[in-house]
C-alpha atoms as a PDB file:
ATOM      1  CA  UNK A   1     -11.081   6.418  17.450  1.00  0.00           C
ATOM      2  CA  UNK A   2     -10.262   2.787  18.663  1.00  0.00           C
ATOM      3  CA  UNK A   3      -7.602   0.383  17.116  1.00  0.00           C
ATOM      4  CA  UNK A   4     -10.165  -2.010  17.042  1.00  0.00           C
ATOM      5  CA  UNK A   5     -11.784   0.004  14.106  1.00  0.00           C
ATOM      6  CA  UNK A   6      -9.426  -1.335  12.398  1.00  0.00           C
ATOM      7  CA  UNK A   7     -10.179  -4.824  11.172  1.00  0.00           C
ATOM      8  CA  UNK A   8      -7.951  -7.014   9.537  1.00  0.00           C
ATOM      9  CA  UNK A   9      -7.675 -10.005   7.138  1.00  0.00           C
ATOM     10  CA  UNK A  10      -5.130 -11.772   4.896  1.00  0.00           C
ATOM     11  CA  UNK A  11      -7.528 -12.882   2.251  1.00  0.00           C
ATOM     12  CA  UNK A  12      -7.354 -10.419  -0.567  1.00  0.00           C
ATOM     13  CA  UNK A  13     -11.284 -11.676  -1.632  1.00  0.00           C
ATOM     14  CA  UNK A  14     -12.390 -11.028   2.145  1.00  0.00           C
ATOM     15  CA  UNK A  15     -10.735  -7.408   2.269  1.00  0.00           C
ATOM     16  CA  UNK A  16     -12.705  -6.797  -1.729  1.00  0.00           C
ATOM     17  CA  UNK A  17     -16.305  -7.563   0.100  1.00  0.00           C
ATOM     18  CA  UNK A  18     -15.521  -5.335   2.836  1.00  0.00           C
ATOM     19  CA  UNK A  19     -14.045  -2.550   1.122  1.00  0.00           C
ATOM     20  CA  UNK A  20     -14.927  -2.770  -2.610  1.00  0.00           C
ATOM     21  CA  UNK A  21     -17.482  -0.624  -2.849  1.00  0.00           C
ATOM     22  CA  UNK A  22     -15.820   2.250  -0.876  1.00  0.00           C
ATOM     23  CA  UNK A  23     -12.697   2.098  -3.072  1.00  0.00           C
ATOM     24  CA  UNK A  24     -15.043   1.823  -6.192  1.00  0.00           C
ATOM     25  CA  UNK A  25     -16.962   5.195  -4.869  1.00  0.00           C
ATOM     26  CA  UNK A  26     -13.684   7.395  -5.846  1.00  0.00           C
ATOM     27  CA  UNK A  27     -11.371   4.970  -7.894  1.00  0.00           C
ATOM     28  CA  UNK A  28      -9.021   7.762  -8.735  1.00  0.00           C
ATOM     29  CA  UNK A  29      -8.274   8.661  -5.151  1.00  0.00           C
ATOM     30  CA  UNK A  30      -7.792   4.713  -4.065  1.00  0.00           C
ATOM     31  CA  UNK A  31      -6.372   3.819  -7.573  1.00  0.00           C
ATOM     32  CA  UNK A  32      -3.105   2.188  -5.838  1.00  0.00           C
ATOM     33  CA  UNK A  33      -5.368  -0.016  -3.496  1.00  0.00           C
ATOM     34  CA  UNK A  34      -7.816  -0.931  -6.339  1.00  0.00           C
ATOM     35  CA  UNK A  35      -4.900  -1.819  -9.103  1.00  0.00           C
ATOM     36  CA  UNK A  36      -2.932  -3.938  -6.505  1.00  0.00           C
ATOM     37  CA  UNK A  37      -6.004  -5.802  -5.305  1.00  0.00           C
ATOM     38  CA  UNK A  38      -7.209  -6.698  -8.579  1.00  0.00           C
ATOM     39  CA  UNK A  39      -3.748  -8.322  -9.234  1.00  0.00           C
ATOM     40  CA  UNK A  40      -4.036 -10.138  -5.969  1.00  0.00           C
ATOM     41  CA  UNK A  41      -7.583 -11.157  -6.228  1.00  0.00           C
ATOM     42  CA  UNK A  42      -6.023 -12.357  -9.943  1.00  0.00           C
ATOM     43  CA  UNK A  43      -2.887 -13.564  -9.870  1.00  0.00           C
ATOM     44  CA  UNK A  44      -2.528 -14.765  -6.184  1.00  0.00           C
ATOM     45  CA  UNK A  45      -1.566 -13.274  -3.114  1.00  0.00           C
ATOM     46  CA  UNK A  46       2.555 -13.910  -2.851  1.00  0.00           C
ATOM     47  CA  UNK A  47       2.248 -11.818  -6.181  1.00  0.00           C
ATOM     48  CA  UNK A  48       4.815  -9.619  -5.128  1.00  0.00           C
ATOM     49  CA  UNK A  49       6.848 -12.121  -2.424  1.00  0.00           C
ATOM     50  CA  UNK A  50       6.443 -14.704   0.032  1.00  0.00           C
ATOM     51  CA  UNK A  51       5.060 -12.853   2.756  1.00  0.00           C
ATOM     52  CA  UNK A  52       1.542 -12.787   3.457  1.00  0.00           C
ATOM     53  CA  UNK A  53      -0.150  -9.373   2.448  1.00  0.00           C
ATOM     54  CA  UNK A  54      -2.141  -7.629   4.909  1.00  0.00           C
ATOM     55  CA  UNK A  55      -5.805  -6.056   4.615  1.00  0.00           C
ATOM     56  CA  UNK A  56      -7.273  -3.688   6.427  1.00  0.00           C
ATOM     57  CA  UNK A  57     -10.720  -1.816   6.685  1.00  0.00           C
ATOM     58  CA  UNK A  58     -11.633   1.100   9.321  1.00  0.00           C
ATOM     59  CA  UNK A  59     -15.334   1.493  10.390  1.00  0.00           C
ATOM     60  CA  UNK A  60     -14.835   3.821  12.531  1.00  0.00           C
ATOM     61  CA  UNK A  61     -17.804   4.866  15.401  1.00  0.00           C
ATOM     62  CA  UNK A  62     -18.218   8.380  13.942  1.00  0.00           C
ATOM     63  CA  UNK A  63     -18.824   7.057  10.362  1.00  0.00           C
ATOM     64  CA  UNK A  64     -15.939   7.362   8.909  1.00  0.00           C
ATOM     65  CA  UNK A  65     -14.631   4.751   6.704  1.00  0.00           C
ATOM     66  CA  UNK A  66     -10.927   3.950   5.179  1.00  0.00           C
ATOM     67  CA  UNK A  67      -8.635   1.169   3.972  1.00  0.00           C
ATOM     68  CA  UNK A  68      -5.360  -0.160   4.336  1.00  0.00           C
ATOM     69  CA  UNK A  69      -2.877  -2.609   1.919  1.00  0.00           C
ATOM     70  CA  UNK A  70       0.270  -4.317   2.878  1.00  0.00           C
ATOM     71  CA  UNK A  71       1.987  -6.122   0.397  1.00  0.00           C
ATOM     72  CA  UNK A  72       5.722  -6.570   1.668  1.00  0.00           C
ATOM     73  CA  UNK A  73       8.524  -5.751   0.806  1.00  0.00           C
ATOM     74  CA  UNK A  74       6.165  -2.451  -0.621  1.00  0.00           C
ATOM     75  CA  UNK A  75       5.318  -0.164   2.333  1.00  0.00           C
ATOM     76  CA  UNK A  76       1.788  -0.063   3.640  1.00  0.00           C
ATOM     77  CA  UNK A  77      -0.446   1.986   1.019  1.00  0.00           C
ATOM     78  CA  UNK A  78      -3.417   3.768   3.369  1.00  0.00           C
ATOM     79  CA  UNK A  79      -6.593   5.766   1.833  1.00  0.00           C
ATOM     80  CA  UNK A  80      -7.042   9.189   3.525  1.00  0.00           C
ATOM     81  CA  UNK A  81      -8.074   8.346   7.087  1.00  0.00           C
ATOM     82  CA  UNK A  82      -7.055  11.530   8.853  1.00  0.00           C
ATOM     83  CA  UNK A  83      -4.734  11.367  11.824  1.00  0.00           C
ATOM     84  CA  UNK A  84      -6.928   9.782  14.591  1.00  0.00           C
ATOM     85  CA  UNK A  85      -7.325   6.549  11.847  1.00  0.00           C
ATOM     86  CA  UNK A  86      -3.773   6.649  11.230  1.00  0.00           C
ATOM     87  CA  UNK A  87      -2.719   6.738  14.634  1.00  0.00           C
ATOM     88  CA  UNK A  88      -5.485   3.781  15.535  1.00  0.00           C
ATOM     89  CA  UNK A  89      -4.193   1.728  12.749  1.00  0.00           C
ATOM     90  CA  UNK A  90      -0.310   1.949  14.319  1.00  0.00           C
ATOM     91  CA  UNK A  91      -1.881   0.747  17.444  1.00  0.00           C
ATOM     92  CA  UNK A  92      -3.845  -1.874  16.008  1.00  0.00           C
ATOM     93  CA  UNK A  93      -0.458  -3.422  13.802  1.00  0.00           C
ATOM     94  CA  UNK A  94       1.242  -2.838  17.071  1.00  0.00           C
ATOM     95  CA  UNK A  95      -1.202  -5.070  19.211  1.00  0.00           C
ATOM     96  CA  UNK A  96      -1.076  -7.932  16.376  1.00  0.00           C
ATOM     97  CA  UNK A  97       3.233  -7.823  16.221  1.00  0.00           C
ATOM     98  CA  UNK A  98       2.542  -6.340  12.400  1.00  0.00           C
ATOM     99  CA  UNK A  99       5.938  -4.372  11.457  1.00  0.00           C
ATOM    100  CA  UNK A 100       6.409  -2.006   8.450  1.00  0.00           C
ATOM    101  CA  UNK A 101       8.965  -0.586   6.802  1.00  0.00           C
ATOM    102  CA  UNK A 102       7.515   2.527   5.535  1.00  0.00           C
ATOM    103  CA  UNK A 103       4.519   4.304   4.319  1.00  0.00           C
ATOM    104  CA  UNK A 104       2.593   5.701   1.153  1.00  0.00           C
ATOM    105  CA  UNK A 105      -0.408   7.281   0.888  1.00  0.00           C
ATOM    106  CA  UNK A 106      -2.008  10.767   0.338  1.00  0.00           C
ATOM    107  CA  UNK A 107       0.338  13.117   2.111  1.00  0.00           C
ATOM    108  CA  UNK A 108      -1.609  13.750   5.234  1.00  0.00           C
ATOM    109  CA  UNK A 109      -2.105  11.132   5.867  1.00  0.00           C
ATOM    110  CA  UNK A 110       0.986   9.275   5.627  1.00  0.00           C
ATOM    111  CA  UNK A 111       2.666  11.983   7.482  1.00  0.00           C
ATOM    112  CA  UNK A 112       0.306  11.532  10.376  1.00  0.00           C
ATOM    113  CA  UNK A 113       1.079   7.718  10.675  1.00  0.00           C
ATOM    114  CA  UNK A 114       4.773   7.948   9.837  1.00  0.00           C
ATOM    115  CA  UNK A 115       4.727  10.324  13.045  1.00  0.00           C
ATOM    116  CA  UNK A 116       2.616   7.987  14.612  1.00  0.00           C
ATOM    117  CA  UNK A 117       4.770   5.002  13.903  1.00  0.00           C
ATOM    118  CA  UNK A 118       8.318   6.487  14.944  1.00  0.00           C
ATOM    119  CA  UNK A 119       6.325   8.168  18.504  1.00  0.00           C
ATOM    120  CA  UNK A 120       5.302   4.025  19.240  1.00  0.00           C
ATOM    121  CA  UNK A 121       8.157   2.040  17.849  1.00  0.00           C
ATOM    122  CA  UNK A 122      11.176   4.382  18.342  1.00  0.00           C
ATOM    123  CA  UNK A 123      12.061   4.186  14.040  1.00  0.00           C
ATOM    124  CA  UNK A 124      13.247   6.478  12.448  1.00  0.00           C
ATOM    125  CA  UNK A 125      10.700   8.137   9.962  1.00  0.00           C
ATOM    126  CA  UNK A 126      12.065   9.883   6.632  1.00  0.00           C
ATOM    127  CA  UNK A 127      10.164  11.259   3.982  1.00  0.00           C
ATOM    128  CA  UNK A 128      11.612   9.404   0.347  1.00  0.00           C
ATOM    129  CA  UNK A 129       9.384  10.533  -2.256  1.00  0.00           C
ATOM    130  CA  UNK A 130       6.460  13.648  -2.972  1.00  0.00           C
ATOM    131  CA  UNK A 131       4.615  12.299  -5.878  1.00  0.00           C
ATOM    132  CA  UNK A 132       1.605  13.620  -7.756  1.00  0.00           C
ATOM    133  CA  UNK A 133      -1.377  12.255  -8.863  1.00  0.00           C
ATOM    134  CA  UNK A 134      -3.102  13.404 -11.714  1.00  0.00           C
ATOM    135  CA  UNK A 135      -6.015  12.923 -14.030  1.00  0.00           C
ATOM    136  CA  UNK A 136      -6.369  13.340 -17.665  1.00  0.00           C
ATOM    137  CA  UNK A 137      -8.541  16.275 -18.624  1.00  0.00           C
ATOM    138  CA  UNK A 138      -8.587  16.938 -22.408  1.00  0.00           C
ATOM    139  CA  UNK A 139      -5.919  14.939 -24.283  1.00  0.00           C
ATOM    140  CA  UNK A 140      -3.550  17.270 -25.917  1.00  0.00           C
ATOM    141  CA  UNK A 141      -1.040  15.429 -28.310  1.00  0.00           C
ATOM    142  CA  UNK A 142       2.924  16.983 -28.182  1.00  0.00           C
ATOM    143  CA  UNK A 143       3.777  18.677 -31.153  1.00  0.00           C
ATOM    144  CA  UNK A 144       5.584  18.139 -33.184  1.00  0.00           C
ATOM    145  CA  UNK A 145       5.334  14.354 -32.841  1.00  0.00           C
ATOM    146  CA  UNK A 146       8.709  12.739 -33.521  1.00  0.00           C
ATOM    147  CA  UNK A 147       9.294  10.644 -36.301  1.00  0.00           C
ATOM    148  CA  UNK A 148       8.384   6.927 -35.829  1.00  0.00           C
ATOM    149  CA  UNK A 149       5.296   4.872 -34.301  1.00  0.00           C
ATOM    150  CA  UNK A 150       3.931   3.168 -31.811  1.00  0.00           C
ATOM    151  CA  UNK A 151       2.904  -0.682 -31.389  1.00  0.00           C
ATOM    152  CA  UNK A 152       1.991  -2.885 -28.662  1.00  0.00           C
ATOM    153  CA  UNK A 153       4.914  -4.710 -26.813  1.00  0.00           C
ATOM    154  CA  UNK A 154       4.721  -8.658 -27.999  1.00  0.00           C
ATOM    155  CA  UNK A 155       6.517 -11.561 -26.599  1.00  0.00           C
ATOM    156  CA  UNK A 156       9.083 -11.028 -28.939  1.00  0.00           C
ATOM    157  CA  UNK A 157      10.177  -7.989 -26.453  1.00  0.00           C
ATOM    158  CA  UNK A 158      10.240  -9.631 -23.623  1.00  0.00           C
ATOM    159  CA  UNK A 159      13.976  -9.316 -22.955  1.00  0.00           C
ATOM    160  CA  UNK A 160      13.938  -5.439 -23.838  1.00  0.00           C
ATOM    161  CA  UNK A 161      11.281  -5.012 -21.624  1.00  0.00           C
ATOM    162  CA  UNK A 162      12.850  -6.685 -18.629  1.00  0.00           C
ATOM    163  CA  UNK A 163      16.015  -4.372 -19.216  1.00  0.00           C
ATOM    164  CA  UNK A 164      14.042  -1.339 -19.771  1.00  0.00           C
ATOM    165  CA  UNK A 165      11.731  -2.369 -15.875  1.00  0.00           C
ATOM    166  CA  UNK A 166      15.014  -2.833 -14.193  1.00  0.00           C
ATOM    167  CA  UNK A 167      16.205   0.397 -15.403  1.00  0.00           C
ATOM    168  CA  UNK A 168      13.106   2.067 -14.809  1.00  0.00           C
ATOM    169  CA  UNK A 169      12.849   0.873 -11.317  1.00  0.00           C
ATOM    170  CA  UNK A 170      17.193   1.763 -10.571  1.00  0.00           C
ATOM    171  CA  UNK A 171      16.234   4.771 -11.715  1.00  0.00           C
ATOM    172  CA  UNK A 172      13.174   5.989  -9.102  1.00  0.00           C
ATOM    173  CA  UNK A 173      15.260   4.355  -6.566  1.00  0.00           C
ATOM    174  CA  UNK A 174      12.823   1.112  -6.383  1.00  0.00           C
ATOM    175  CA  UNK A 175      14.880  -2.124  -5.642  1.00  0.00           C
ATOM    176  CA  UNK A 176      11.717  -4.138  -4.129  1.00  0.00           C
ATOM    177  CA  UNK A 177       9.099  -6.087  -5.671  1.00  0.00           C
ATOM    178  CA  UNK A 178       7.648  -7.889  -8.632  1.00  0.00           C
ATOM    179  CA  UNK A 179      11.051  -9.643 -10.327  1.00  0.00           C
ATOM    180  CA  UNK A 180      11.525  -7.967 -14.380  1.00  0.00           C
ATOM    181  CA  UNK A 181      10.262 -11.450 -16.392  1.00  0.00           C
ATOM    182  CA  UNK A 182       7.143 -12.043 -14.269  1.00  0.00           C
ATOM    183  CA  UNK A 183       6.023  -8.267 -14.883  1.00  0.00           C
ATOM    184  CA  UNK A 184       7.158  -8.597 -18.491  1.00  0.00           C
ATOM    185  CA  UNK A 185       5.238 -11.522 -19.163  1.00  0.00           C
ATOM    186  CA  UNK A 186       1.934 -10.448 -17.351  1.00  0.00           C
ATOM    187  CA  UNK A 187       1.931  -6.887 -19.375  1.00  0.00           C
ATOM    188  CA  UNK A 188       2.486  -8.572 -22.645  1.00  0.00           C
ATOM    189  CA  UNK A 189      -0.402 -11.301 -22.164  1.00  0.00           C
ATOM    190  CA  UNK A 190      -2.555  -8.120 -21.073  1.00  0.00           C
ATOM    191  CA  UNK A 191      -1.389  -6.127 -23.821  1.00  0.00           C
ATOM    192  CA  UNK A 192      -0.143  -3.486 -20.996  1.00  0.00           C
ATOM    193  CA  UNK A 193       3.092  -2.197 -22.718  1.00  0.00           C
ATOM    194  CA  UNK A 194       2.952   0.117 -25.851  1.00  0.00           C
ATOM    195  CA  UNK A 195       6.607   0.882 -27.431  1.00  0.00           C
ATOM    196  CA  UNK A 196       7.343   4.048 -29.361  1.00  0.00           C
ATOM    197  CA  UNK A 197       9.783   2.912 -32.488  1.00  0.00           C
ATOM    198  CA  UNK A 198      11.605   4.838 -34.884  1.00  0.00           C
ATOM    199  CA  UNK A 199      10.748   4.953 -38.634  1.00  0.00           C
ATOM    200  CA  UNK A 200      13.533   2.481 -38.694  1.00  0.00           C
ATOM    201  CA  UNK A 201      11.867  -0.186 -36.364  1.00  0.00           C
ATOM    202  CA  UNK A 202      14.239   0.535 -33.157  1.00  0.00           C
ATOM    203  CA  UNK A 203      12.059   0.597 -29.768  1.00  0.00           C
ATOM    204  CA  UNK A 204      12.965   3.840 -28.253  1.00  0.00           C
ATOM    205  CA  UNK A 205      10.068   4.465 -25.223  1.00  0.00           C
ATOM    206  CA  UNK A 206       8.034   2.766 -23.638  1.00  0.00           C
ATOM    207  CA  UNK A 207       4.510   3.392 -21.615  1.00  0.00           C
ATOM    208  CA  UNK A 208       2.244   0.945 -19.840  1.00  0.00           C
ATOM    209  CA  UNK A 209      -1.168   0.813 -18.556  1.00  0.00           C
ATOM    210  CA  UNK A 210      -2.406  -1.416 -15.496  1.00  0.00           C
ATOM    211  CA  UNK A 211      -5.646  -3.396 -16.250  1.00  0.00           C
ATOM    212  CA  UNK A 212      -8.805  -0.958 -16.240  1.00  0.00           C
ATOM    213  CA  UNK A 213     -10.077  -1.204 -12.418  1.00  0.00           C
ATOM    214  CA  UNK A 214     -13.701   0.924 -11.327  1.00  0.00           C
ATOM    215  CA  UNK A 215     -13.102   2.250 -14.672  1.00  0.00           C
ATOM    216  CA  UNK A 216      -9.888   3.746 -14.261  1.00  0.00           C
ATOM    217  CA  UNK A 217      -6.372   2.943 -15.956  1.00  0.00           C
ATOM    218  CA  UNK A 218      -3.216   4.137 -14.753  1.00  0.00           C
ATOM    219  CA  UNK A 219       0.161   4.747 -16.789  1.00  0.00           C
ATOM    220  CA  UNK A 220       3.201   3.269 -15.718  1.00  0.00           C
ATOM    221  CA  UNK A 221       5.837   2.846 -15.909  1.00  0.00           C
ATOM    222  CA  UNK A 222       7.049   5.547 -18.584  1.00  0.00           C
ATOM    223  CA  UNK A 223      10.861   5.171 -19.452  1.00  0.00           C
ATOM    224  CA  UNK A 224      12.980   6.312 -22.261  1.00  0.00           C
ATOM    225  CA  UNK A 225      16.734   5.325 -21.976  1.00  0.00           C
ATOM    226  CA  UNK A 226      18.664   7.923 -20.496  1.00  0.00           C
ATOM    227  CA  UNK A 227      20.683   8.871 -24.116  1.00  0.00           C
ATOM    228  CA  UNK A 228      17.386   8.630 -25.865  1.00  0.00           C
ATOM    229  CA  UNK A 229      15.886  11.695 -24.255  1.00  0.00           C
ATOM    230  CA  UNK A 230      14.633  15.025 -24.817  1.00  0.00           C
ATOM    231  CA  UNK A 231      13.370  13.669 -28.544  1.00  0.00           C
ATOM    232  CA  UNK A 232       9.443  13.593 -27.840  1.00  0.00           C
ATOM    233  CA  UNK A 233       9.790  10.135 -27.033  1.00  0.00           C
ATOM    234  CA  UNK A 234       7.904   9.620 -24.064  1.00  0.00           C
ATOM    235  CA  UNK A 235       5.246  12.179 -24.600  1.00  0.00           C
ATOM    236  CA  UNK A 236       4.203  10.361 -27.998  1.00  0.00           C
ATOM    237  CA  UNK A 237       3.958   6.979 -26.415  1.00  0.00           C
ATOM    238  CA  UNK A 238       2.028   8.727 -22.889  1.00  0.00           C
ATOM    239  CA  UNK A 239      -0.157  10.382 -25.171  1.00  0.00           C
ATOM    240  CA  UNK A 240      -1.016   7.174 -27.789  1.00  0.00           C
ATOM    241  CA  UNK A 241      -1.768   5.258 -24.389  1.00  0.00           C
ATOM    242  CA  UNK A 242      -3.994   8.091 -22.910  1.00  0.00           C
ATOM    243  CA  UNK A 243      -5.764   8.148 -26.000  1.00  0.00           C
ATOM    244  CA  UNK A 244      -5.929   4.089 -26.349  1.00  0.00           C
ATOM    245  CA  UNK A 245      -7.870   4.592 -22.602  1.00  0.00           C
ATOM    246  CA  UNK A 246     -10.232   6.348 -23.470  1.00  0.00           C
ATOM    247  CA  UNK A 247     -11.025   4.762 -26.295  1.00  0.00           C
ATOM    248  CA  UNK A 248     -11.517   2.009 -24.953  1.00  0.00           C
ATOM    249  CA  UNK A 249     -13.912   3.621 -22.205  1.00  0.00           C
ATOM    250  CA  UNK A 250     -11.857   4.427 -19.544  1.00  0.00           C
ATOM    251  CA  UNK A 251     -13.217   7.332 -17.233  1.00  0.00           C
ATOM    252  CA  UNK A 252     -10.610   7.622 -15.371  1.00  0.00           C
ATOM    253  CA  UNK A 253      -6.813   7.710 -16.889  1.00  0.00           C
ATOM    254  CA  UNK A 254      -4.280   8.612 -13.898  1.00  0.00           C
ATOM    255  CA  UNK A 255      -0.766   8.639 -13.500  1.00  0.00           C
ATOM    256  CA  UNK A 256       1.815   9.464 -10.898  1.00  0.00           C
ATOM    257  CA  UNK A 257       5.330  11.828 -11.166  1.00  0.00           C
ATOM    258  CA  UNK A 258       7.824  12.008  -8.340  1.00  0.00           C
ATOM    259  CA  UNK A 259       7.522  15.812  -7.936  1.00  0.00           C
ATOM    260  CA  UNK A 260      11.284  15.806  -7.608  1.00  0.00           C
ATOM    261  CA  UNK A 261      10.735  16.053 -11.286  1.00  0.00           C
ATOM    262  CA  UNK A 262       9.890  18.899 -13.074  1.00  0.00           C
ATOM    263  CA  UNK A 263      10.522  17.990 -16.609  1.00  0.00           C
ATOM    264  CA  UNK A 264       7.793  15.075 -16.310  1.00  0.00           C
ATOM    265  CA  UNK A 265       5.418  16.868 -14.267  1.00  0.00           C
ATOM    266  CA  UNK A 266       5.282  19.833 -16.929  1.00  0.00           C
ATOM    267  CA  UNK A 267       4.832  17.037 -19.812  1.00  0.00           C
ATOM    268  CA  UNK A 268       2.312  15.725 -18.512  1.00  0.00           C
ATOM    269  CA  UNK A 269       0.692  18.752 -17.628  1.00  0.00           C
ATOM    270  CA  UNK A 270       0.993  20.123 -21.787  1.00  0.00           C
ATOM    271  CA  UNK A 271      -0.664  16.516 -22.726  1.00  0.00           C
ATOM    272  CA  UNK A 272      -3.596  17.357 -20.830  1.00  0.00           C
ATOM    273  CA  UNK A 273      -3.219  15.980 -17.183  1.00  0.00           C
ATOM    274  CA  UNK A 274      -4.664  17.847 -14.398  1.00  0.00           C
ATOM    275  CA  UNK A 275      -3.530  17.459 -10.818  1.00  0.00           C
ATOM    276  CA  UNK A 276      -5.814  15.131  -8.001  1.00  0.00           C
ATOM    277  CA  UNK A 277      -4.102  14.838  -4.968  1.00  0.00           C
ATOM    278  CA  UNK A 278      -0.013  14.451  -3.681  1.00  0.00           C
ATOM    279  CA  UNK A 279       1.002  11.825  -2.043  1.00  0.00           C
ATOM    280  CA  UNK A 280       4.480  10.974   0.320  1.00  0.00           C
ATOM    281  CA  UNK A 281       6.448   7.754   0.533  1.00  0.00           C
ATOM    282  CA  UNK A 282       7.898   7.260   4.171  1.00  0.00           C
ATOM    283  CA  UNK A 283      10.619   5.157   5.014  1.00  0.00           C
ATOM    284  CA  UNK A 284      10.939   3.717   8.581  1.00  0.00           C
ATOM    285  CA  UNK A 285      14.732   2.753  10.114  1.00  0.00           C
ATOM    286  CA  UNK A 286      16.643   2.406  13.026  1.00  0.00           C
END
């Protein structure tokens, strides 16, 4: 395989033509690719910072197709490509002066080009994260539910919300990306934050959904404050939002655990989620 398979654009509408219809043909596989495009495509491409996101599509002589999204300061997201397109791809950012600082994708994959990448450039590769994708089957609500609702987040929570995304993202270790009011305010307007509340009215959980994309939803984030846990919390509000998907005609309702975390992944497992495919985060340094 040649790195010019490979072929790149910046223009997030340019990189939907060529590649929309392969991401479309198994949304839950390319979820992160189809979410983060839709945003772009939506909201503008220096969405998530000043630097100019990168696009790329493999059409590869023996037939075999794959895509590519960099959105820095994020590390490159790649569809399975095997290691031949992985290792093509480092040679084709290589020849254009493209750097990275890391890599996600399904763990094959991003092994092969994190090897790749630290064999051409001399970085450092480490593996950061093991995270699982899953799918929901057959929605099983926790029992017993805790006492309390659930309602969808309003501009009225706006402030909670950015304190609750901050902590969310301290606590996976994420200190990148999208700033806490401009992801506040987009989930609100979208209605893409449900809160679980106690019978008193206190917000206690919260679960959000990205914008249905190829007809799949994906939770996230999940977070319960750290004292709050271990009440039911998070698996009422996961479930209510699973449920809320579907009925509102989502095939496909995915979400990711770090599998670092058992007490998430077996939740999500007794709600009714079933597992897809695992995926790695790789971290390039010096």
């Amino acid at each position: 395989m040649r790195p010019d398979d490979w072929h790149l654009t910046d223009d997030p509408r340019e990189f939907m033509e060529w590649a929309g219809g392969f991401l479309g043909s198994r949304p839950a596989l390319h979820t992160v690719l189809l979410t983060v495009l839709d945003a772009l495509c939506s909201r503008g491409r220096h969405l998530y910072s000043d630097d100019v996101p990168l696009f790329g599509v493999l059409r590869g002589e023996d037939g075999r197709v794959g895509a590519a999204l960099h959105t820095p300061p994020y590390p490159l997201h790649l569809s399975p490509v095997g290691v031949e397109g992985a290792e093509a791809l480092v040679a084709r950012l290589a020849g254009v002066g493209h750097g990275l600082g890391g890599v996600s994708g399904e763990h094959s994959t991003a092994a092969g080009l994190a090897v790749s990448w630290q064999r051409r450039t001399g970085a450092a590769a480490r593996l950061v994260q093991r995270n699982r994708l899953y799918a929901l089957g057959e929605l099983s609500v926790p029992e017993p539910s805790p006492e309390g609702r659930t309602r969808v987040a309003g501009f009225g929570d706006r402030e909670l919300l950015m304190r609750w995304y901050d902590a969310f993202k301290e606590a996976v270790g994420q200190s990148a990306g999208q700033g806490a009011g401009p992801w506040a305010e987009a989930r609100i307007a979208q209605g893409g934050v449900t809160l679980w509340e106690t019978a008193e009215g206190e917000p206690v959980s919260m679960a959000g959904v990205s914008p249905e994309s190829a007809g799949q939803v994906r939770v996230a984030p999940v977070y319960t404050p750290a004292h709050l846990r271990g009440r039911g919390y998070a698996g009422a509000v996961t479930a209510e939002v699973s449920r809320t998907a579907v009925a509102g005609g989502a095939a496909h309702v995915l979400l990711f655990t770090d599998l670092a975390n058992p007490t998430s992944n077996a939740l999500y497992q007794r709600i009714g989620y079933r597992k897809v495919t695992d995926f790695a985060v790789w971290g390039f340094g010096d």
